[in-house]
N, C-alpha and C. Protein backbone atom coordinates (compact mmCIF):
# COMPACT_ATOMS: atom_id res chain seq x y z
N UNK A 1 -5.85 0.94 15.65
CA UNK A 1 -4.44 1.12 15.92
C UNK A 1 -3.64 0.54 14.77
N UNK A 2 -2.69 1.58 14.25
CA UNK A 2 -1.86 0.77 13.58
C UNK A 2 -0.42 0.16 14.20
N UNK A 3 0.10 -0.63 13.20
CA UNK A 3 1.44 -1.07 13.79
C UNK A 3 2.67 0.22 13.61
N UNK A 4 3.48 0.43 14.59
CA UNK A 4 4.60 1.10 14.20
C UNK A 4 5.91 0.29 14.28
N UNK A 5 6.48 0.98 13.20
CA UNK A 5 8.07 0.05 13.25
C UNK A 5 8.37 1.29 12.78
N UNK A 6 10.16 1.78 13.51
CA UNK A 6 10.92 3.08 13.13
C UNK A 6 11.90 2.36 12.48
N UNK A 7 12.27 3.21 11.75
CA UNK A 7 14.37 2.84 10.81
C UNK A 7 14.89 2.59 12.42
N UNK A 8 14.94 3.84 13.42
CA UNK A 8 15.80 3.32 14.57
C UNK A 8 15.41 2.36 15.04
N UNK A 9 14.16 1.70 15.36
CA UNK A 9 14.22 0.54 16.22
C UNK A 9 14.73 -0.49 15.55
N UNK A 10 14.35 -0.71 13.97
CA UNK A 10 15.37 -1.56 13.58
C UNK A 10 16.56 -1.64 13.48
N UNK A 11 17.08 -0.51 13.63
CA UNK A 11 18.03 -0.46 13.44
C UNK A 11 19.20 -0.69 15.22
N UNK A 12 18.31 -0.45 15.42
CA UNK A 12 18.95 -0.88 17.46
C UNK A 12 18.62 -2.31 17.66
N UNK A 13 17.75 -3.38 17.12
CA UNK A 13 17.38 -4.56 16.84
C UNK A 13 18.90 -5.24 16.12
N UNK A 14 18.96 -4.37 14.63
CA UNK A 14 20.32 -5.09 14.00
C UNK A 14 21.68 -4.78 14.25
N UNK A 15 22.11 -4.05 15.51
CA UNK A 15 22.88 -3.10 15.90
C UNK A 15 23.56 -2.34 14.76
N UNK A 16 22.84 -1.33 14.06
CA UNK A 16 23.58 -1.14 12.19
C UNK A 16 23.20 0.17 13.32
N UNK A 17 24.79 1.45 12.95
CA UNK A 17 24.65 2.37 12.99
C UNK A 17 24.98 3.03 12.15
N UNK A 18 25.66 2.88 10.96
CA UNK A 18 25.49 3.46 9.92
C UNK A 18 24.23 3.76 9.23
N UNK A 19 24.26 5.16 8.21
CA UNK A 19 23.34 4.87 7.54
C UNK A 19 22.81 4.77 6.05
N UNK A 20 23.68 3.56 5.60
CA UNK A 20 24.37 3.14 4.55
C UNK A 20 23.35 2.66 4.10
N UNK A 21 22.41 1.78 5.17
CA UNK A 21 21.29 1.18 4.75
C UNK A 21 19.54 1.85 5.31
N UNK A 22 20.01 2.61 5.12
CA UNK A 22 18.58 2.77 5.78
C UNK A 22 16.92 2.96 4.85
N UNK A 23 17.45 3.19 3.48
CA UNK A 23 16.61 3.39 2.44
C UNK A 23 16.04 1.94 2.56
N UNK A 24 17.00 1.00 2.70
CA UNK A 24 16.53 -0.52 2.49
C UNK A 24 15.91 -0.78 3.34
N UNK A 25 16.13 -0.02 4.56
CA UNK A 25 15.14 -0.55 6.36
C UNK A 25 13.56 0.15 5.94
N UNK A 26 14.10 1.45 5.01
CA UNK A 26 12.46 2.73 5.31
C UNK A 26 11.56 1.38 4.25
N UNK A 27 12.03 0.64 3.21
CA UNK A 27 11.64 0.53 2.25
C UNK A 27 10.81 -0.73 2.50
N UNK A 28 11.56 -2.11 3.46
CA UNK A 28 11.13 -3.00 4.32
C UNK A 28 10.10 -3.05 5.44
N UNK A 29 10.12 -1.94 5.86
CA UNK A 29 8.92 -1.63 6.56
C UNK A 29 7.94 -1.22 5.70
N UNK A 30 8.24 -0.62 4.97
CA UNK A 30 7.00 0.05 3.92
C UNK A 30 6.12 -1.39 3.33
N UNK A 31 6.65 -2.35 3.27
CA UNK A 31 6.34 -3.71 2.67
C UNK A 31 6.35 -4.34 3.86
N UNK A 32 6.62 -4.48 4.92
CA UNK A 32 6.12 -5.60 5.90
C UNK A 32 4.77 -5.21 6.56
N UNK A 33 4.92 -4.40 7.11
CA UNK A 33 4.21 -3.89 8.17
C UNK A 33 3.06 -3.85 7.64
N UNK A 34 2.08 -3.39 6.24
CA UNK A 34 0.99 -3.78 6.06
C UNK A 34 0.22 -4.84 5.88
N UNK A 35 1.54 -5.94 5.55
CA UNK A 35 1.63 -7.38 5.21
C UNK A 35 1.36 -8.26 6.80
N UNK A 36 1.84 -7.42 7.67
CA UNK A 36 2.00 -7.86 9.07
C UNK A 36 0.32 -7.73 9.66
N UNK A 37 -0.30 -6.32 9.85
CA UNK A 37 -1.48 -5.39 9.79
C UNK A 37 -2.17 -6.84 9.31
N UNK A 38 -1.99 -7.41 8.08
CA UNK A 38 -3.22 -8.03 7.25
C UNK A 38 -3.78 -9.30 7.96
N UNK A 39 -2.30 -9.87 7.70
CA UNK A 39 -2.07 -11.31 8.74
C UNK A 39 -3.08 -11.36 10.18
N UNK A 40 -3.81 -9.74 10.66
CA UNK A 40 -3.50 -10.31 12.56
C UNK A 40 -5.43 -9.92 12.22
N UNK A 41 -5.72 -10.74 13.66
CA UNK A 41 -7.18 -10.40 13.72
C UNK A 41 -7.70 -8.81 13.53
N UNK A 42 -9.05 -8.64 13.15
CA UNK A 42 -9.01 -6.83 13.54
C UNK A 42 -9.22 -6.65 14.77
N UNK A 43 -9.97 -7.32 15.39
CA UNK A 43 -10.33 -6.95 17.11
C UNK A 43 -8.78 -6.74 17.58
N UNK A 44 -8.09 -7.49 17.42
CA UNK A 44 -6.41 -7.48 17.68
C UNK A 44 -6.02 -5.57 17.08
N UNK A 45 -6.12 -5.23 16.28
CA UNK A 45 -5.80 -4.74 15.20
C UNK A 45 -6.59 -3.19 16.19
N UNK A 46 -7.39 -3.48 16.34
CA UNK A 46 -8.70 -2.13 17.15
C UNK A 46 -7.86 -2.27 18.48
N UNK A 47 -7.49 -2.74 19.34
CA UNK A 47 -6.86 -2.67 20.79
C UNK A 47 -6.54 -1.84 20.68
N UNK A 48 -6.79 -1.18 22.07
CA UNK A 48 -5.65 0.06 22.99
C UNK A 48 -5.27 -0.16 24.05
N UNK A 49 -5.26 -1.57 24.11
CA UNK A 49 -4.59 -2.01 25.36
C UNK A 49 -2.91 -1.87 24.89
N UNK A 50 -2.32 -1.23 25.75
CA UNK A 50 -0.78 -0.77 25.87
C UNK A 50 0.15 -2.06 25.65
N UNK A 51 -0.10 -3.59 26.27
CA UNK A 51 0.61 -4.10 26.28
C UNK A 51 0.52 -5.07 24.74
N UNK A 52 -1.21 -5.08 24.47
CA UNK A 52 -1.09 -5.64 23.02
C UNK A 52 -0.29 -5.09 21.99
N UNK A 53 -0.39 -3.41 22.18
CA UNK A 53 0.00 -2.27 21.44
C UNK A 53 1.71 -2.65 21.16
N UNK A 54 2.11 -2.76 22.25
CA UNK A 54 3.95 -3.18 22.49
C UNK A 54 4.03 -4.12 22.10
N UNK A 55 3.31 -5.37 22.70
CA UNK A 55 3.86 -7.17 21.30
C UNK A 55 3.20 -6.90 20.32
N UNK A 56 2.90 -6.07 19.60
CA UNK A 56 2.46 -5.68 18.15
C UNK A 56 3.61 -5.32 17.08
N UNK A 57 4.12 -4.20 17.79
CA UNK A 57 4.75 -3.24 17.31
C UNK A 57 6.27 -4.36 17.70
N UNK A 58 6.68 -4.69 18.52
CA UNK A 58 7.76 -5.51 19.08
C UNK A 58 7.62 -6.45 18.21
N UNK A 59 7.24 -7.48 17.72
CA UNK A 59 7.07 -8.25 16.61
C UNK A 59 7.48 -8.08 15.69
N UNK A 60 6.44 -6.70 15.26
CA UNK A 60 6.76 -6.33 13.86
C UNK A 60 8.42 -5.77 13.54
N UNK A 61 8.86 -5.22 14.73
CA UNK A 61 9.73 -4.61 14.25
C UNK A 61 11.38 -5.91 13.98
N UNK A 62 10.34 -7.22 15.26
CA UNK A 62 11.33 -8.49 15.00
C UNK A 62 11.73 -9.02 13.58
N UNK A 63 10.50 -8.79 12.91
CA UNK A 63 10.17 -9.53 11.21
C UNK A 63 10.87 -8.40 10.69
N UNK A 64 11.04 -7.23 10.54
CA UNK A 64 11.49 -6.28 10.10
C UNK A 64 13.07 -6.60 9.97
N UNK A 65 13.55 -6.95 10.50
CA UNK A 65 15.07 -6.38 11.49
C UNK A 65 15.79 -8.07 10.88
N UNK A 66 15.05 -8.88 11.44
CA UNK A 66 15.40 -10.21 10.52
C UNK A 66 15.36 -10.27 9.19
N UNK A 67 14.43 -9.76 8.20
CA UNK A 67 14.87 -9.57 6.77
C UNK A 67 15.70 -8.86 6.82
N UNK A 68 16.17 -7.49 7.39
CA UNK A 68 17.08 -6.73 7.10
C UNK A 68 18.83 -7.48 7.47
N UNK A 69 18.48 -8.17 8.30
CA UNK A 69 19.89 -8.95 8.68
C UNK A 69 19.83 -10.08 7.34
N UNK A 70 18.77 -10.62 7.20
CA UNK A 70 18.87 -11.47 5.99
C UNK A 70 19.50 -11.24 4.86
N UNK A 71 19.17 -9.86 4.35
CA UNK A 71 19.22 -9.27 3.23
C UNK A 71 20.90 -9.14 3.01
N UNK A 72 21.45 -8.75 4.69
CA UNK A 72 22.62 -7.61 4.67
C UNK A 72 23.53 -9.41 4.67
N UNK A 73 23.44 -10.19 4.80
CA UNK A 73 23.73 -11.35 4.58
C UNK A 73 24.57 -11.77 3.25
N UNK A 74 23.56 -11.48 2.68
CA UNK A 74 23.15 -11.76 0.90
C UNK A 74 24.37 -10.97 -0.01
N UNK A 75 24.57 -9.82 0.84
CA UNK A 75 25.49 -8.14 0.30
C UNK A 75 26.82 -9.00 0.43
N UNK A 76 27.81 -9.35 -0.50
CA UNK A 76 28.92 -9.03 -0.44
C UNK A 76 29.37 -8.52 -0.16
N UNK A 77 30.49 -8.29 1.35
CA UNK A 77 31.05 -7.53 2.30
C UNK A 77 30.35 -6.89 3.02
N UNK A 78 29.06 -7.15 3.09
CA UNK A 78 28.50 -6.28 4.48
C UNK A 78 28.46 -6.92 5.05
N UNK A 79 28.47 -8.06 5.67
CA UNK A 79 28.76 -9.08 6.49
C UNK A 79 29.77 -7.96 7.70
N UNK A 80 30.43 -7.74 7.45
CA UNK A 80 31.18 -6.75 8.46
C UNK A 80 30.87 -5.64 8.91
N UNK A 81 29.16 -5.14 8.75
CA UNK A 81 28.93 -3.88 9.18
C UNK A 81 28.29 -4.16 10.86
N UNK A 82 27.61 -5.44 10.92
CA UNK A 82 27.71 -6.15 12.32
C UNK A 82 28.79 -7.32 12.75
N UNK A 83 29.96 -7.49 12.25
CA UNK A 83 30.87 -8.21 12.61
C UNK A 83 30.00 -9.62 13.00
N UNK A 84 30.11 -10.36 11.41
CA UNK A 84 29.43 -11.53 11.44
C UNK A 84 30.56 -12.64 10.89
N UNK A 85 31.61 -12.26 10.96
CA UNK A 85 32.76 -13.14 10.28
C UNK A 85 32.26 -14.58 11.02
N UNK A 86 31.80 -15.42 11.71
CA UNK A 86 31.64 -16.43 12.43
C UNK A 86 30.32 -17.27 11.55
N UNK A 87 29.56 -16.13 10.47
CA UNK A 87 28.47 -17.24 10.09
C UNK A 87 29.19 -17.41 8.57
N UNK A 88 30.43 -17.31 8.58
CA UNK A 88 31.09 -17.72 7.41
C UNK A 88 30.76 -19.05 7.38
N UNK A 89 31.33 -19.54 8.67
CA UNK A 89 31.16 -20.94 8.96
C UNK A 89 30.40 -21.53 9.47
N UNK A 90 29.05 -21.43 9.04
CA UNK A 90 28.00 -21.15 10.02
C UNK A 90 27.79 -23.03 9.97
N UNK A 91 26.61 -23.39 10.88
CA UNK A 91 26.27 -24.64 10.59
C UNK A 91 25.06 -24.99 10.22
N UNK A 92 25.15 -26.34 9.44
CA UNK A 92 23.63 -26.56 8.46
C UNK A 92 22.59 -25.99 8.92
N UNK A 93 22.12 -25.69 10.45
CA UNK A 93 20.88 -25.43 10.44
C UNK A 93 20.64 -23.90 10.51
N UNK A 94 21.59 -23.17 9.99
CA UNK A 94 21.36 -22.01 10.16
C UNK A 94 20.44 -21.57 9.20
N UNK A 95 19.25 -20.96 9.02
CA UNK A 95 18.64 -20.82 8.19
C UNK A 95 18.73 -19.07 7.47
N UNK A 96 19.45 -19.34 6.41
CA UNK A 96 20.12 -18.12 5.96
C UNK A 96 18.67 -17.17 5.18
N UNK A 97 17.48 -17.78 5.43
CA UNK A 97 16.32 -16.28 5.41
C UNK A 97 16.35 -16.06 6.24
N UNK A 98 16.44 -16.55 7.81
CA UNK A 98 16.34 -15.71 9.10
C UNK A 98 17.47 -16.52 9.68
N UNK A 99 18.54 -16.17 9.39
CA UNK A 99 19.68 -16.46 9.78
C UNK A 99 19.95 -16.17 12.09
N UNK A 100 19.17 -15.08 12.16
CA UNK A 100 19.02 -14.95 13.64
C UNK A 100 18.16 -15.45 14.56
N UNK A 101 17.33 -15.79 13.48
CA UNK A 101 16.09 -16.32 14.14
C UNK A 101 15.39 -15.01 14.61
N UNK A 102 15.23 -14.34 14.27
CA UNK A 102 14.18 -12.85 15.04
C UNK A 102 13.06 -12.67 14.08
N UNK A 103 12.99 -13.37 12.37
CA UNK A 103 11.55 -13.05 12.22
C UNK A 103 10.86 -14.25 12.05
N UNK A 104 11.33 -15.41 12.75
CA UNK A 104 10.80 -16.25 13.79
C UNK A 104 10.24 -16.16 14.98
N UNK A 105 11.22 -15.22 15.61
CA UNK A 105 10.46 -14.85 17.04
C UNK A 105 9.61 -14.07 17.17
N UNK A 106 9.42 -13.27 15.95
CA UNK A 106 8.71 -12.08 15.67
C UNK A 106 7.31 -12.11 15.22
N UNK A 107 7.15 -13.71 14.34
CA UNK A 107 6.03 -14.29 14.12
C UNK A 107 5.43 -15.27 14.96
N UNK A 108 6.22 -15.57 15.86
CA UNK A 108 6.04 -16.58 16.99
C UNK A 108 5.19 -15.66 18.32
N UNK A 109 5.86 -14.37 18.12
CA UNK A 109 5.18 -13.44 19.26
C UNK A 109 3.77 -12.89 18.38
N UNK A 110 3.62 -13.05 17.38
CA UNK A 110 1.74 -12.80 16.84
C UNK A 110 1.15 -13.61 17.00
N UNK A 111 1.76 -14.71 17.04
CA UNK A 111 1.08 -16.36 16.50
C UNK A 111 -0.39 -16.04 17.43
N UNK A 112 -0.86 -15.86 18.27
CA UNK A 112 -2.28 -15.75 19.36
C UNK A 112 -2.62 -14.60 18.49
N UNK A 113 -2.20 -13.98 18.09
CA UNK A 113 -3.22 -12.36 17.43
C UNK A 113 -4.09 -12.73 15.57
N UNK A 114 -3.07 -14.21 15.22
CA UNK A 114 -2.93 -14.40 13.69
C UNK A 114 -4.61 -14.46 13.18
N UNK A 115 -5.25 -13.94 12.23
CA UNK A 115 -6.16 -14.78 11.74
C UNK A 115 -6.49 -15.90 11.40
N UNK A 116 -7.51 -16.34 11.46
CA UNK A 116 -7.44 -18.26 11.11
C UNK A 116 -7.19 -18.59 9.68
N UNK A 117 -5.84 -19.54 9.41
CA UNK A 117 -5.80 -19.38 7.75
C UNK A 117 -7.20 -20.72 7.39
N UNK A 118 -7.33 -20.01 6.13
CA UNK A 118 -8.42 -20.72 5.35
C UNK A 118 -8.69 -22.27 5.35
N UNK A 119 -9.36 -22.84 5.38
CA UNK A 119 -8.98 -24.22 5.54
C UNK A 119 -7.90 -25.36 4.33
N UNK A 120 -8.24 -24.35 3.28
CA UNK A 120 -6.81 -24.59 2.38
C UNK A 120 -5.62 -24.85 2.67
N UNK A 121 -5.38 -23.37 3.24
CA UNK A 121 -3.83 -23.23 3.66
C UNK A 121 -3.34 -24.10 4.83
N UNK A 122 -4.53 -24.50 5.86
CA UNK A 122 -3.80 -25.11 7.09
C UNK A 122 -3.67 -26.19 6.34
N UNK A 123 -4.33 -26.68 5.40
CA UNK A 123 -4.18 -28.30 5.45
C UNK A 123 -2.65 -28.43 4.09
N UNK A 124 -2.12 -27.20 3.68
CA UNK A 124 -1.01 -27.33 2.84
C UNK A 124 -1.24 -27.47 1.68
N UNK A 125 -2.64 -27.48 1.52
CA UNK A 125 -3.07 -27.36 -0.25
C UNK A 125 -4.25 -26.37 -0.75
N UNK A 126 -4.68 -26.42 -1.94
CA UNK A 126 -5.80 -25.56 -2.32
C UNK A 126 -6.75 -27.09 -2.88
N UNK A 127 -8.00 -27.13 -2.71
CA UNK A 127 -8.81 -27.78 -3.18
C UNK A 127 -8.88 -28.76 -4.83
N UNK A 128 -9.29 -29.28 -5.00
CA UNK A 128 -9.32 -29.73 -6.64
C UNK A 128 -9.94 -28.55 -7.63
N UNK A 129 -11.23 -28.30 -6.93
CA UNK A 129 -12.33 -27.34 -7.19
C UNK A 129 -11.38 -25.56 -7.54
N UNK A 130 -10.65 -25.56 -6.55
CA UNK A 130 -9.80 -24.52 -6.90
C UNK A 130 -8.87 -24.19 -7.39
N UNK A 131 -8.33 -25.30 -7.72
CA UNK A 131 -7.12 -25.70 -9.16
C UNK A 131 -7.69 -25.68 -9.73
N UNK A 132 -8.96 -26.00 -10.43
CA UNK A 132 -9.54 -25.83 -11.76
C UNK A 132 -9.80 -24.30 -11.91
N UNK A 133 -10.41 -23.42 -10.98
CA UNK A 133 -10.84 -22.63 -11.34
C UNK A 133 -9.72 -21.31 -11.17
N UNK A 134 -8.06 -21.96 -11.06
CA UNK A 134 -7.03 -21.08 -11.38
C UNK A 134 -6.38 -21.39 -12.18
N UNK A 135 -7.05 -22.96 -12.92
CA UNK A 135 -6.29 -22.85 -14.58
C UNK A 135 -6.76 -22.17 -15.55
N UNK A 136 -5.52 -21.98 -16.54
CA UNK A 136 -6.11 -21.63 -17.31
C UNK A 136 -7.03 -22.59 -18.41
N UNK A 137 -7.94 -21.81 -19.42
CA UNK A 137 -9.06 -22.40 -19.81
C UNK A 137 -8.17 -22.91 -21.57
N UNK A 138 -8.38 -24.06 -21.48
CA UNK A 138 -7.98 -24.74 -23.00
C UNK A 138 -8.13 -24.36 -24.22
């Protein structure tokens, strides 16, 4: 099974009905969603169970929809294509990559499907052994 994410569901996610942006939504999915796919177990990944199938796809399309609000953030004057005049003033903890918090929730709803990261990554570093052998040679 693969994951699906549509321009419309993100786009009913970011309430954007224009389609001013949508090259940027086709183009975001084109780049998440295999990135998403990579991240999750395959047994996860092989399901046809309906409801895995839906927090799959529901996820993905969370991570999707949150960069795209991120992005539309970033745009000088699009701030007004969802009437966001209020995170002018937003407060410190707003975190302006996922300013909504949805590709938080979006990775929070895989978190049980995720593959196990390497023992590298959980512990926040790469080895000694593997710093040497990604420097370069003198």
């Amino acid at each position: 099974m693969a994951i699906t994410v549509t321009r419309a569901r993100v786009k009913e996610k970011c309430s954007l009905t224009v389609a001013t942006y949508d090259a940027s939504i086709d183009a975001l999915i084109a780049e998440f969603v295999p990135a998403i796919e990579f991240s999750l177990r395959p047994d996860v990944l092989a399901s046809s169970e309906a409801g895995v199938v839906a927090t799959l796809n529901l996820a993905a399309a969370e991570i999707v929809a949150g960069e795209v609000m991120a992005q539309l953030l970033r745009i000088q004057g699009a701030t007004g294509v969802f009437g966001l005049g209020e995170l002018a003033q937003r407060p410190a903890f707003v975190d302006l990559a996922d300013p909504f918090g949805l590709a938080k929730q979006g990775w929070k709803r895989l978190s049980p499907y995720v593959k196990a990261l390497p023992k590298h990554a959980a512990s926040g570093g790469i080895s000694t052994a593997s710093k040497a052998a990604l420097e370069e040679p003198a």
